[in-house]
C-alpha atoms as a PDB file:
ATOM      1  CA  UNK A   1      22.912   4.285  12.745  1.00  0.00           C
ATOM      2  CA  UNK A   2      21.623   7.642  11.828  1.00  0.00           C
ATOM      3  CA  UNK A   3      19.171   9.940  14.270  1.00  0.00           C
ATOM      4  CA  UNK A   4      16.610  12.098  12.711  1.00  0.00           C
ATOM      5  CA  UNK A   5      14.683  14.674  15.384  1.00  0.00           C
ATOM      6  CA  UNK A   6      11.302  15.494  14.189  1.00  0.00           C
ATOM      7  CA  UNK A   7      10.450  19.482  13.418  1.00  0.00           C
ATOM      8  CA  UNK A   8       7.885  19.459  15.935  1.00  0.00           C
ATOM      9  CA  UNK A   9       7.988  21.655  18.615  1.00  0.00           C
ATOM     10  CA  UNK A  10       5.373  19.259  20.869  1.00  0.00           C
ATOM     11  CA  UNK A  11       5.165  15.650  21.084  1.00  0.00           C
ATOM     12  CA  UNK A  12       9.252  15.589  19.129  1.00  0.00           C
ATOM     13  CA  UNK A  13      10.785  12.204  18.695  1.00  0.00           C
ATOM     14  CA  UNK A  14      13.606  10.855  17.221  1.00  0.00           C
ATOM     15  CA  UNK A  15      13.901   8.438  14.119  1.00  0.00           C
ATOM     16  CA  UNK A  16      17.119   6.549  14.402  1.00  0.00           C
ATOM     17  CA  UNK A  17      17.896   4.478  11.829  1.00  0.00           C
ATOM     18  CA  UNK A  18      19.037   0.809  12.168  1.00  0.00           C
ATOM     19  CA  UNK A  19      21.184  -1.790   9.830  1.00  0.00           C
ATOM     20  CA  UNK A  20      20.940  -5.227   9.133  1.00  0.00           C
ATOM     21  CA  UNK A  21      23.692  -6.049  11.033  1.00  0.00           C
ATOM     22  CA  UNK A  22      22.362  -3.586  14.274  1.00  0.00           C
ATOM     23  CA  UNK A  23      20.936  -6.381  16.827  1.00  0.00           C
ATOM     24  CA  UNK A  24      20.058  -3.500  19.584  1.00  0.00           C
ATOM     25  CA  UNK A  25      18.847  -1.431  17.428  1.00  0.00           C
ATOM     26  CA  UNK A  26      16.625  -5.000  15.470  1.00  0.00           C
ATOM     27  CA  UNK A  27      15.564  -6.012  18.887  1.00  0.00           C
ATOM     28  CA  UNK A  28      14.487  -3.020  20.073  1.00  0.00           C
ATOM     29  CA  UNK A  29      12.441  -2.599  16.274  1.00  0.00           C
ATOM     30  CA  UNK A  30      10.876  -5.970  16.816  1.00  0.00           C
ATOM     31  CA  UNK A  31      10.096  -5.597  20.262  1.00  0.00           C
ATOM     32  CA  UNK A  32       7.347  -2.732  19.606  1.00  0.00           C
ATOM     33  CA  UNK A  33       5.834  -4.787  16.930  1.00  0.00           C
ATOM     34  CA  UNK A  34       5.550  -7.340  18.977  1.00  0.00           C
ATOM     35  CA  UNK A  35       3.473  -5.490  21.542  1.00  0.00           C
ATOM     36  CA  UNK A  36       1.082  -4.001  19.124  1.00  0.00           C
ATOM     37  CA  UNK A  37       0.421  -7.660  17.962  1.00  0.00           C
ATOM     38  CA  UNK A  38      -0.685  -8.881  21.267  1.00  0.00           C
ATOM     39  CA  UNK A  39      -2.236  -5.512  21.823  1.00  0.00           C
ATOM     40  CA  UNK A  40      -3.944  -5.674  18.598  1.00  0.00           C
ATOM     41  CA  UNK A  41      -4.127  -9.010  17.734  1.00  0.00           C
ATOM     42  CA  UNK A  42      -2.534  -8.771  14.212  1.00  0.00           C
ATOM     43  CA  UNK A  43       0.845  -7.477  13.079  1.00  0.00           C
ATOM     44  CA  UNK A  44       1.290  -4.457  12.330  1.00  0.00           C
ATOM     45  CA  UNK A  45       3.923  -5.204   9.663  1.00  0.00           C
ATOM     46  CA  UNK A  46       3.942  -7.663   6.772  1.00  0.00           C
ATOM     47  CA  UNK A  47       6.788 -10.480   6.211  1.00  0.00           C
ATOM     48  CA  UNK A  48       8.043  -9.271   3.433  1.00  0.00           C
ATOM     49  CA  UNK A  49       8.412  -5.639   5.323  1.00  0.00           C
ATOM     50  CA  UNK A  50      10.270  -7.382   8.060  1.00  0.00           C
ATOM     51  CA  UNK A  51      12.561  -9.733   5.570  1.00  0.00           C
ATOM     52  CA  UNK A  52      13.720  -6.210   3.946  1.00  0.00           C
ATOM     53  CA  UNK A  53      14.467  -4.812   7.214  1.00  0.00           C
ATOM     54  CA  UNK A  54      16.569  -7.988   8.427  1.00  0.00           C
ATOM     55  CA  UNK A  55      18.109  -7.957   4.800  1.00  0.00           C
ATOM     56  CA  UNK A  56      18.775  -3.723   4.973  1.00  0.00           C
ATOM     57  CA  UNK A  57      16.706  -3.423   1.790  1.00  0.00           C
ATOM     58  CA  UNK A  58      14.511  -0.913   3.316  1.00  0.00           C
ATOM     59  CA  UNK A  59      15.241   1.205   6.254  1.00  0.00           C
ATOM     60  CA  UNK A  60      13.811   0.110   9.666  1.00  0.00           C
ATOM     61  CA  UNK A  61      13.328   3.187  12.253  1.00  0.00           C
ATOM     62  CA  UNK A  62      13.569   2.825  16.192  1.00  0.00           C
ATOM     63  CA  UNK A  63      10.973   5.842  17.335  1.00  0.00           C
ATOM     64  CA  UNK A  64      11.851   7.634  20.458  1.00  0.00           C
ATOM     65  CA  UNK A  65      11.830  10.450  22.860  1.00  0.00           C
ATOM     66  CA  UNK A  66      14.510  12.184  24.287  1.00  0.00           C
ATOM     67  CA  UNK A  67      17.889  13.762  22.984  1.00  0.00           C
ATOM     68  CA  UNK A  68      20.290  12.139  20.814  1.00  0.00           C
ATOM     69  CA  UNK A  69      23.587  11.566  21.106  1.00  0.00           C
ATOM     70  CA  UNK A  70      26.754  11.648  18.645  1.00  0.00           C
ATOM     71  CA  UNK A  71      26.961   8.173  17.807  1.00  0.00           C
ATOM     72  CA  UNK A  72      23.307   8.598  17.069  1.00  0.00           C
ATOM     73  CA  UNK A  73      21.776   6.435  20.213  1.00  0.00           C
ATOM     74  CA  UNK A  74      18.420   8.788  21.906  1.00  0.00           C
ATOM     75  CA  UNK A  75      17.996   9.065  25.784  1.00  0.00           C
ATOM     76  CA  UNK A  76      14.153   8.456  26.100  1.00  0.00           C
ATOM     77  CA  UNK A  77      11.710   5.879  25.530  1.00  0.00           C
ATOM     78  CA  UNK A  78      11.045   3.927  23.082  1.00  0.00           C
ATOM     79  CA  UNK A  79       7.342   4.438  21.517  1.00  0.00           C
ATOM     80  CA  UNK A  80       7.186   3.231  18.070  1.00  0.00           C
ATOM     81  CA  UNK A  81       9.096   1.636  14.886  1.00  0.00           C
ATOM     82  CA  UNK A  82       8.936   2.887  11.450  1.00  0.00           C
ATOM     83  CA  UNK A  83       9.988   1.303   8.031  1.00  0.00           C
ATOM     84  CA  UNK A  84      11.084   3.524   4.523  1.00  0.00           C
ATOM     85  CA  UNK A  85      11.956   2.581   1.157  1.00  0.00           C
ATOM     86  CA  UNK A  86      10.820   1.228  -2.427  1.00  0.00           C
ATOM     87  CA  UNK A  87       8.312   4.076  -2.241  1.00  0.00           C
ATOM     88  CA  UNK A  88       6.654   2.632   0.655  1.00  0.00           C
ATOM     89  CA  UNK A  89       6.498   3.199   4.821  1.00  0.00           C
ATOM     90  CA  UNK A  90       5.384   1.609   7.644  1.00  0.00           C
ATOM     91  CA  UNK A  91       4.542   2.583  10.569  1.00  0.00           C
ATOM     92  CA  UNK A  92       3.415   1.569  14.514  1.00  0.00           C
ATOM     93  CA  UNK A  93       3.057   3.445  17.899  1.00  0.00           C
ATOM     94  CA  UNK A  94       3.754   1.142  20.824  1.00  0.00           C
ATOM     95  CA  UNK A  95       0.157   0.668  22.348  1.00  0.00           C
ATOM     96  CA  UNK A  96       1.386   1.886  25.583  1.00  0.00           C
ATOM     97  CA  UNK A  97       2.072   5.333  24.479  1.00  0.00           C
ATOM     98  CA  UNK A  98      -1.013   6.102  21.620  1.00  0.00           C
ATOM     99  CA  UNK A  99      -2.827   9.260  21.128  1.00  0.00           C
ATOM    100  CA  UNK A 100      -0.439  11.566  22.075  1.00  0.00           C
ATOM    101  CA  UNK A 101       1.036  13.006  19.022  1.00  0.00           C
ATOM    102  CA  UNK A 102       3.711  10.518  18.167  1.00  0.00           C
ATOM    103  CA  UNK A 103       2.351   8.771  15.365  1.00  0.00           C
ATOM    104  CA  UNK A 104       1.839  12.061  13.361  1.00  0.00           C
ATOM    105  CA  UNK A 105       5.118  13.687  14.686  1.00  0.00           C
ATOM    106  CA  UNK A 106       6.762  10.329  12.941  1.00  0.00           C
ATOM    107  CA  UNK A 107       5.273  10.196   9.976  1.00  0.00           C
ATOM    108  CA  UNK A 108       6.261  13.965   9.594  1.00  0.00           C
ATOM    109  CA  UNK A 109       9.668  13.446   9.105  1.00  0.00           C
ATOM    110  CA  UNK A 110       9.345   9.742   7.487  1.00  0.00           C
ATOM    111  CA  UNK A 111       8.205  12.120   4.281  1.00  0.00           C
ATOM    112  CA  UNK A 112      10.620  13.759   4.407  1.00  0.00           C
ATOM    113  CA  UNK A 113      13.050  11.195   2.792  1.00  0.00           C
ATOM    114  CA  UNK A 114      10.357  10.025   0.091  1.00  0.00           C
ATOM    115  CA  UNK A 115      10.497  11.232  -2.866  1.00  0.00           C
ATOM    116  CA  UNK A 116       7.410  11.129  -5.214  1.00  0.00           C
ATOM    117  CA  UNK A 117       4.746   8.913  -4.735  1.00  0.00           C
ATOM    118  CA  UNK A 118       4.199   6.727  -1.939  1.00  0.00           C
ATOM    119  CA  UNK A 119       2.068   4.281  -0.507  1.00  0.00           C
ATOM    120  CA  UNK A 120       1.324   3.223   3.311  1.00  0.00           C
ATOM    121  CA  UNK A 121      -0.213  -0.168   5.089  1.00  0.00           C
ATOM    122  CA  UNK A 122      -2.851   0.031   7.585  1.00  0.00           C
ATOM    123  CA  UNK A 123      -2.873  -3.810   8.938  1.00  0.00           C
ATOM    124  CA  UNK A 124      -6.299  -4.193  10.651  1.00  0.00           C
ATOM    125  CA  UNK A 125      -7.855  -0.993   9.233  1.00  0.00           C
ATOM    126  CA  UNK A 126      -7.028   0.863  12.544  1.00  0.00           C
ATOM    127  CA  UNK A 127      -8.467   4.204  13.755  1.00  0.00           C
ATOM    128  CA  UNK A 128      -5.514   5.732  14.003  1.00  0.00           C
ATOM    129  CA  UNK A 129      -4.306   4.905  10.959  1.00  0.00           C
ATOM    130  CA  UNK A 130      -7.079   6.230   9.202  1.00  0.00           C
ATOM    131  CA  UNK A 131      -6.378   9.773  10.850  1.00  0.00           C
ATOM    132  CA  UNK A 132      -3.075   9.835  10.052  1.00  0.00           C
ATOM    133  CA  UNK A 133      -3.937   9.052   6.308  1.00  0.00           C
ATOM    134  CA  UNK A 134      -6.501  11.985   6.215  1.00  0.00           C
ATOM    135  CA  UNK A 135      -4.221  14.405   7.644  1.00  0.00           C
ATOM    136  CA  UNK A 136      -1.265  13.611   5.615  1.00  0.00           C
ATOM    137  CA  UNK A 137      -3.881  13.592   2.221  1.00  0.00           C
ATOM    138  CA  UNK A 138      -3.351   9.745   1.539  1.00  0.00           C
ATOM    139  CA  UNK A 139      -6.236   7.877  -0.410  1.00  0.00           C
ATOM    140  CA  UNK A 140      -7.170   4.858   0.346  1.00  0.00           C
ATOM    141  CA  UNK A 141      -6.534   2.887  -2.915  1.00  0.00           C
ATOM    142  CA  UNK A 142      -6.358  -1.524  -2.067  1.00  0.00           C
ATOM    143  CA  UNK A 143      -7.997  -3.633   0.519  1.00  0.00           C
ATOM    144  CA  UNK A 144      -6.897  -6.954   1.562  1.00  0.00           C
ATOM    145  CA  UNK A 145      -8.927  -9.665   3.594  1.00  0.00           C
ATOM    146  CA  UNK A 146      -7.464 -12.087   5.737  1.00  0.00           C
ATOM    147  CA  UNK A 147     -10.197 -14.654   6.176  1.00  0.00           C
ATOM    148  CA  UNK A 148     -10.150 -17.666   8.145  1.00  0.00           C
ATOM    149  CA  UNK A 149     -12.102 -20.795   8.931  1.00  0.00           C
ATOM    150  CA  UNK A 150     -12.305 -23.729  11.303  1.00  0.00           C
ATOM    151  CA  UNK A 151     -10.785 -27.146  10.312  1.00  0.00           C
ATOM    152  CA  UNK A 152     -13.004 -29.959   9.881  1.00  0.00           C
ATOM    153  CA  UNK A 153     -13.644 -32.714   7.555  1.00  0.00           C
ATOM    154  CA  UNK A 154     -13.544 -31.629   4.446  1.00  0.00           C
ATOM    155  CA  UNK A 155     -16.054 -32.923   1.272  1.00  0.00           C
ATOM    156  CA  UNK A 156     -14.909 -34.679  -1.013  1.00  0.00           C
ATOM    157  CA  UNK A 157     -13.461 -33.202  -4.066  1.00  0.00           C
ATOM    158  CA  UNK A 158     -11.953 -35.014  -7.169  1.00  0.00           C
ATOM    159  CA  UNK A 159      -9.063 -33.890  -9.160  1.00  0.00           C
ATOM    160  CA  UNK A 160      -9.983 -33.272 -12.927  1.00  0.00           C
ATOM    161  CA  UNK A 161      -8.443 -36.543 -14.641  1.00  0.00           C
ATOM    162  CA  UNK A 162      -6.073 -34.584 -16.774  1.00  0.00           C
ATOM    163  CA  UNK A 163      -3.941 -33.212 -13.768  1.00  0.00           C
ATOM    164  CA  UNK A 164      -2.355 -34.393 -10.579  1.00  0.00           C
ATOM    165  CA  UNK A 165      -1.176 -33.086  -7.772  1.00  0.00           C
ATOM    166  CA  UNK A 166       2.430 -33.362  -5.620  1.00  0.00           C
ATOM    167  CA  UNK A 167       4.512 -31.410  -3.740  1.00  0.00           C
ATOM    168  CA  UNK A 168       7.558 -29.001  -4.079  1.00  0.00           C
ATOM    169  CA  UNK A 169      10.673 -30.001  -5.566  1.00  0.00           C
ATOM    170  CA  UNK A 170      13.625 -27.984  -4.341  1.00  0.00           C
ATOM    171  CA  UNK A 171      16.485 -28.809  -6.631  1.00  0.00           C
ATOM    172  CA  UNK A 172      14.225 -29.486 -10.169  1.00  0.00           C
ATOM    173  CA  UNK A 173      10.970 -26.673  -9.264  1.00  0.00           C
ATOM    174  CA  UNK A 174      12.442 -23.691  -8.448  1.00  0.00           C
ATOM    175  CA  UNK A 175      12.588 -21.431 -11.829  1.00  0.00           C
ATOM    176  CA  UNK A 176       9.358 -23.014 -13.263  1.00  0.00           C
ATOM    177  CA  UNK A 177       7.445 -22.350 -10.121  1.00  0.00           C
ATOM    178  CA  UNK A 178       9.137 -18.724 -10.368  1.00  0.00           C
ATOM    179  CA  UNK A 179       7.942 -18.223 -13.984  1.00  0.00           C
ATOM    180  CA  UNK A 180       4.849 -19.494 -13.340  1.00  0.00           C
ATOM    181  CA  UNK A 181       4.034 -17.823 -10.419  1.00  0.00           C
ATOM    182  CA  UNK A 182       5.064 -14.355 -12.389  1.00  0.00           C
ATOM    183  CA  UNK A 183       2.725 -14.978 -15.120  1.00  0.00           C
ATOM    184  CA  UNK A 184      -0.731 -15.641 -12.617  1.00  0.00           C
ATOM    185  CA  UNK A 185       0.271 -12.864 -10.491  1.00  0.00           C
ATOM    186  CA  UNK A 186       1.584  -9.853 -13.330  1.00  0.00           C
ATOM    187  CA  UNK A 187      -0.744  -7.458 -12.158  1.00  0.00           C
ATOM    188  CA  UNK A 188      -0.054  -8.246  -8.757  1.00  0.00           C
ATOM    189  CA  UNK A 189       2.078  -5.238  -6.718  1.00  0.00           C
ATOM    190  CA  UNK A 190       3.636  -7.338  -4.639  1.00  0.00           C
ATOM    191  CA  UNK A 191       3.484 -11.271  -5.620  1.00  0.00           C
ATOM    192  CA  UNK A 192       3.971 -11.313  -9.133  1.00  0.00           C
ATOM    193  CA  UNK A 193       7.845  -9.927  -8.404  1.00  0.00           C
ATOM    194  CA  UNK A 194       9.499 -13.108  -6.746  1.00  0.00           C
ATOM    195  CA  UNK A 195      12.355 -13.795  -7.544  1.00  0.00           C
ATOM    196  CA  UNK A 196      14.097 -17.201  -7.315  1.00  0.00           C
ATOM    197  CA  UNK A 197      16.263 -15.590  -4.465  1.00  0.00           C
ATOM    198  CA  UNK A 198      13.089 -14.388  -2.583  1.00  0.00           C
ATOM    199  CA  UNK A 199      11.861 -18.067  -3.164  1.00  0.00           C
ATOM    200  CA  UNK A 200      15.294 -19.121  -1.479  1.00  0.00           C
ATOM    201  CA  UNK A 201      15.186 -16.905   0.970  1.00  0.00           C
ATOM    202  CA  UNK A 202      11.386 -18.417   2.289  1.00  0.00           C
ATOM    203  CA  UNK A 203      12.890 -22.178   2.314  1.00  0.00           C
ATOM    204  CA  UNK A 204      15.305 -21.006   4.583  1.00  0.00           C
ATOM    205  CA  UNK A 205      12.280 -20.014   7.001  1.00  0.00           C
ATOM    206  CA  UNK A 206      11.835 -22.188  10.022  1.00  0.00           C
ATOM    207  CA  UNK A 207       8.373 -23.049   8.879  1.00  0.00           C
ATOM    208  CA  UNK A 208       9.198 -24.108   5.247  1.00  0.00           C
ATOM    209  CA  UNK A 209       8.279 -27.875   4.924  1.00  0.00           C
ATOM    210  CA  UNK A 210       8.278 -29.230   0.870  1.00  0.00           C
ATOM    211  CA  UNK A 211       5.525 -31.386   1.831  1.00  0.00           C
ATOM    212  CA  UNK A 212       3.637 -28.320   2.891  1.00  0.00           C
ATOM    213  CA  UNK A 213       4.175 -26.701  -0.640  1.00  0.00           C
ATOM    214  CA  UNK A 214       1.782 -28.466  -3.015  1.00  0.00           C
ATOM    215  CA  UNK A 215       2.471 -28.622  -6.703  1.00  0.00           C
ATOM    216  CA  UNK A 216      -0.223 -29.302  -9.268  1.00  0.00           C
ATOM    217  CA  UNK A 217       0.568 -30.649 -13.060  1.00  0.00           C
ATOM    218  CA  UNK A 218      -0.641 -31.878 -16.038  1.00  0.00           C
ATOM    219  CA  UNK A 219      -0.084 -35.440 -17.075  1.00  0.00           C
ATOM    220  CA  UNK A 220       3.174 -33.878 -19.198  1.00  0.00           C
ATOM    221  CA  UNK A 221       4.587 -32.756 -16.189  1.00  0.00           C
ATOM    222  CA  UNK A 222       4.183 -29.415 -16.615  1.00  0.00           C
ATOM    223  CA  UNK A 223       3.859 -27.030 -13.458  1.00  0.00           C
ATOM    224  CA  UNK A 224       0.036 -25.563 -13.611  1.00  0.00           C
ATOM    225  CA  UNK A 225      -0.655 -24.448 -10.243  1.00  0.00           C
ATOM    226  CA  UNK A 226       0.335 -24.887  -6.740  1.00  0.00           C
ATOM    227  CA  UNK A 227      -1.035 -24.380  -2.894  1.00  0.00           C
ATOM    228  CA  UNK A 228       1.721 -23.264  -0.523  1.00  0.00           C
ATOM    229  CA  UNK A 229       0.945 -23.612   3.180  1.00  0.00           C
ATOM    230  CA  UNK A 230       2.911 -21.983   5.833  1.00  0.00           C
ATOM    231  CA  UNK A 231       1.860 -23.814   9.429  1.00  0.00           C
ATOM    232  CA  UNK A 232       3.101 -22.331  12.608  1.00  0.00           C
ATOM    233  CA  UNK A 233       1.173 -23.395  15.837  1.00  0.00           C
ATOM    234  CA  UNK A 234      -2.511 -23.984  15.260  1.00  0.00           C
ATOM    235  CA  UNK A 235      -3.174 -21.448  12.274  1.00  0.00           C
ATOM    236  CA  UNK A 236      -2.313 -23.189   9.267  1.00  0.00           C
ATOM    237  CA  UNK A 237      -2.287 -20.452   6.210  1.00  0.00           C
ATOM    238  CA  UNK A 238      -2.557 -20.502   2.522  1.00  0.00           C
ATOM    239  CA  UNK A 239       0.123 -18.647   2.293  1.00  0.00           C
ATOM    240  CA  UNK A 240       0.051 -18.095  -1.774  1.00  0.00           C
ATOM    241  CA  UNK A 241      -2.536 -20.243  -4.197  1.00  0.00           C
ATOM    242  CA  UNK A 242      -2.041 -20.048  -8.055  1.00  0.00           C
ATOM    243  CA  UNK A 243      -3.866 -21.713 -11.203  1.00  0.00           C
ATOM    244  CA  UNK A 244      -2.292 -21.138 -14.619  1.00  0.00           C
ATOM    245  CA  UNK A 245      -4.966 -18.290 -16.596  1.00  0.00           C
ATOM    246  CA  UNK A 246      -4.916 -21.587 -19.326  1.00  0.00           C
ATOM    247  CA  UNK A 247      -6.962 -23.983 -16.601  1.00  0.00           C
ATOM    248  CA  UNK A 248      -9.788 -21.829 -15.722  1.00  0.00           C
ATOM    249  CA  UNK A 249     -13.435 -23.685 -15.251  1.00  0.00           C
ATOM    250  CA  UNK A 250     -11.201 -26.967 -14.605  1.00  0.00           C
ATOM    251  CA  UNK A 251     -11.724 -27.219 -10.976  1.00  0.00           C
ATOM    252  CA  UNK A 252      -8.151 -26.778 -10.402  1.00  0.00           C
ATOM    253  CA  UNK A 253      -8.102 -23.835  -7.748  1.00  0.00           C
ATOM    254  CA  UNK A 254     -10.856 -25.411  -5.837  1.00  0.00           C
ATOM    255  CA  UNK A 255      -9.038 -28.842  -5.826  1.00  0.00           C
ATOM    256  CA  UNK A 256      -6.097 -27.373  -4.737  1.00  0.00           C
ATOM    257  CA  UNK A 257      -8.088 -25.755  -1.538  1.00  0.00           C
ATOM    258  CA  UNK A 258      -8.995 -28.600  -0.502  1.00  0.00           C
ATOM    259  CA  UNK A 259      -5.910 -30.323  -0.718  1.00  0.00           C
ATOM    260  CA  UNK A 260      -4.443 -27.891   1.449  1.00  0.00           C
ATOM    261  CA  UNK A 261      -6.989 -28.110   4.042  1.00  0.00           C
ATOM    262  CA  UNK A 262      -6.629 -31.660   4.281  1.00  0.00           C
ATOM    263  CA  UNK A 263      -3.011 -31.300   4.478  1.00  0.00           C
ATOM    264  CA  UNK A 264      -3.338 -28.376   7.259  1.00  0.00           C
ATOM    265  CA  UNK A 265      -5.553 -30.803   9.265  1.00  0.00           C
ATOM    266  CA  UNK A 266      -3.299 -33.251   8.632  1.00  0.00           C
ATOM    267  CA  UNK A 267      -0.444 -30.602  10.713  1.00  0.00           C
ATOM    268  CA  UNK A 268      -2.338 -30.743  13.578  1.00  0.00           C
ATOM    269  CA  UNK A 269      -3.820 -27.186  12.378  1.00  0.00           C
ATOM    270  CA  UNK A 270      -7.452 -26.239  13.974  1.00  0.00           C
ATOM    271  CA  UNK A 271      -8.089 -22.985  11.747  1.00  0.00           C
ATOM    272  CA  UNK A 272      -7.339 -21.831   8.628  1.00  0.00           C
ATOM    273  CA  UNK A 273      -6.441 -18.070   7.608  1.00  0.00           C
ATOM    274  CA  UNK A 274      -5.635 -17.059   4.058  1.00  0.00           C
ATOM    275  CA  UNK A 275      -4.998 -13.213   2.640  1.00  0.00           C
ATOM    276  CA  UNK A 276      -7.225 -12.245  -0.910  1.00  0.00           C
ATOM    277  CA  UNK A 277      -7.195  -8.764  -2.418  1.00  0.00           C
ATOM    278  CA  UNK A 278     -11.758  -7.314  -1.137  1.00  0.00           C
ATOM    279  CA  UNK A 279     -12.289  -6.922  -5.538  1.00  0.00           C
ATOM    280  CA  UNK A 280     -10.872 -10.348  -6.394  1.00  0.00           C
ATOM    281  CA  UNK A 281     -14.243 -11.482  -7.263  1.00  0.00           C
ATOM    282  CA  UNK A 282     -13.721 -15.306  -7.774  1.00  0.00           C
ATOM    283  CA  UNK A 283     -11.281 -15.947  -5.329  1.00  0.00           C
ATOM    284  CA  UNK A 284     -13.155 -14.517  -2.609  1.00  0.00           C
ATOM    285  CA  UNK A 285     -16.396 -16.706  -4.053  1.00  0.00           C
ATOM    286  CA  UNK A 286     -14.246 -19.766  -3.702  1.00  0.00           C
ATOM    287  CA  UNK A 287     -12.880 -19.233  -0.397  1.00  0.00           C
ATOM    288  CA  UNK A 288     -15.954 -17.961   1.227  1.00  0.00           C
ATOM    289  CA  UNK A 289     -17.911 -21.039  -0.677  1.00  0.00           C
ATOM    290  CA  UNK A 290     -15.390 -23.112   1.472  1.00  0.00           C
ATOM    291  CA  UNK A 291     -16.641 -21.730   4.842  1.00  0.00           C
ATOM    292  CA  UNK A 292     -14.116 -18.960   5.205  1.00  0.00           C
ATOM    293  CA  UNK A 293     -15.430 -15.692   6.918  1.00  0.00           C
ATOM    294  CA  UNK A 294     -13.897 -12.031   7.508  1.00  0.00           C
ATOM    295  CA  UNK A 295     -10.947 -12.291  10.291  1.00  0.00           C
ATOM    296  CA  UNK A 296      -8.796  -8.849   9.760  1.00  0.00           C
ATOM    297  CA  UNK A 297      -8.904  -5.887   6.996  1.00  0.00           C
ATOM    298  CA  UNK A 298      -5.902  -4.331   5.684  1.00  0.00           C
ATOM    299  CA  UNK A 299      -5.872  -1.178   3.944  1.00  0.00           C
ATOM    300  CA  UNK A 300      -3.089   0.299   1.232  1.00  0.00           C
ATOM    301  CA  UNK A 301      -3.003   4.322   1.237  1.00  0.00           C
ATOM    302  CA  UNK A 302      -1.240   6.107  -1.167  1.00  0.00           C
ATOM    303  CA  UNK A 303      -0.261   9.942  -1.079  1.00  0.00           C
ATOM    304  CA  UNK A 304       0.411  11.402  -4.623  1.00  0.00           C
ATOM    305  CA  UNK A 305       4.016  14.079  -4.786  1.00  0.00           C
ATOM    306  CA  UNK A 306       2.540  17.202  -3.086  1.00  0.00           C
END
């Protein structure tokens, strides 16, 4: 656990730095982005932000005020969390204490451990957020829907003849659904890098259910796209849908929708919620064609080396 006082002379916090194995220091991380979700009504990080912190890939920050202490441990209150590495940080004031200088006094010495270029989340497109960005001189540079829609009966759809579809395989699927999954997503920042251990690391999630994890493939067997649902209460999400470039005009993405939402019903699920980059043009056709509308906007900034 390292402490890091900020260089500014009103509003100062402290950034201390927790590890993977720091449950205090994990709780007390998780605790503020918990409030600013029910505050908010979205969370302010993403999963895979919050598996790198639990795994010590990136560096999670505990924000507070106060003086620190030798073994690194700060005397005030707690009023944010903040997350640094692979070129990338996060950050959240606990809704409690906004608008009073901590979010910029944070962020202040957050860059000063990046190096280069680096890019910042703004989940829900907030005000404050968008302040921060101008005065810092980030751009705005991606936007990413969540949309959502209720659950229903769903119309009819058939599959094209020449495919079928199944469900995850553990022990056989792993490395083609890997391989494929690289090759639809490639230009994707974030997606197209899974690796097989990232796919392990998501079955060992409490919400991973094979069933839930559809698998399409052509009569030879061969992986060509898939529809992975993550369920957790009554929100049932597409949590990542994929059609091989090679099976465009098919139908296959659209059949695979509506496979899932039949499943999701199936789960007991009343709404549906799925994330789609605003300029992917025929995604967002298909899933607004569907019945899905604008729930949350997130917003990517990045800040070029000054």
């Amino acid at each position: 656990m390292n402490a890091y006082p900020t260089p500014f002379e009103t509003d100062p916090v402290t950034l201390v730095s927790i590890e993977a194995s720091d449950t205090a220091g994990l709780a007390a991380f998780e605790a503020v982005a918990v409030a600013a979700l029910d505050n908010d009504g979205y969370e302010p990080f993403n999963e895979q932000t919050m598996f790198d912190v639990r795994a010590g890939k990136r560096t999670g920050y505990v924000v507070s005020t106060g003086s620190t202490s030798e073994m690194g441990a700060t005397s005030g209150q707690v009023v944010g969390a903040a997350v640094e590495g692979a070129g990338e940080v996060d950050l959240v004031v606990a809704p409690a204490v906004r608008r009073r200088g901590y979010g910029r006094a944070a962020l202040a010495t957050v860059l000063q451990y990046v190096d280069g270029e680096v890019t910042a989340w703004s989940h829900g497109d907030h005000p404050g957020a968008r302040g921060l960005a101008a005065h810092f001189h980030f751009e705005k540079v991606r936007t990413l829907l969540e949309l959502r829609m209720p659950l229903g009966p769903q119309p009819q759809h058939p599959l094209p003849e020449k495919f079928v579809i199944d469900t995850f395989r553990p022990e056989t699927d792993a490395a083609d659904w890997v391989a494929l999954n690289a090759h639809i997503f490639a230009a994707h920042p974030e997606q197209g890098g899974v690796t097989v251990a990232d796919l392990t690391d998501r079955q060992a999630e409490h919400w991973f259910e094979a069933e839930d994890f559809l698998i399409a493939r052509d009569r030879g067997g061969r992986m060509v796209g898939y529809n992975w649902l993550k369920v957790e209460g009554d929100v049932g999400e597409i949590y990542v849908l994929g059609v091989h470039p090679g099976t465009a005009g098919a139908g296959l993405g659209r059949a695979l929708m509506l496979a899932g939402l039949k499943r999701l019903s199936a789960r007991g699920c009343t709404t549906a919620s799925l994330y789609v980059e605003a300029d992917s043009v025929g995604p967002v056709h298909l899933y607004r064609s569907l019945g899905f509308s604008e729930h949350t906007v997130d917003v990517q900034y990045r800040r070029l080396p000054v």
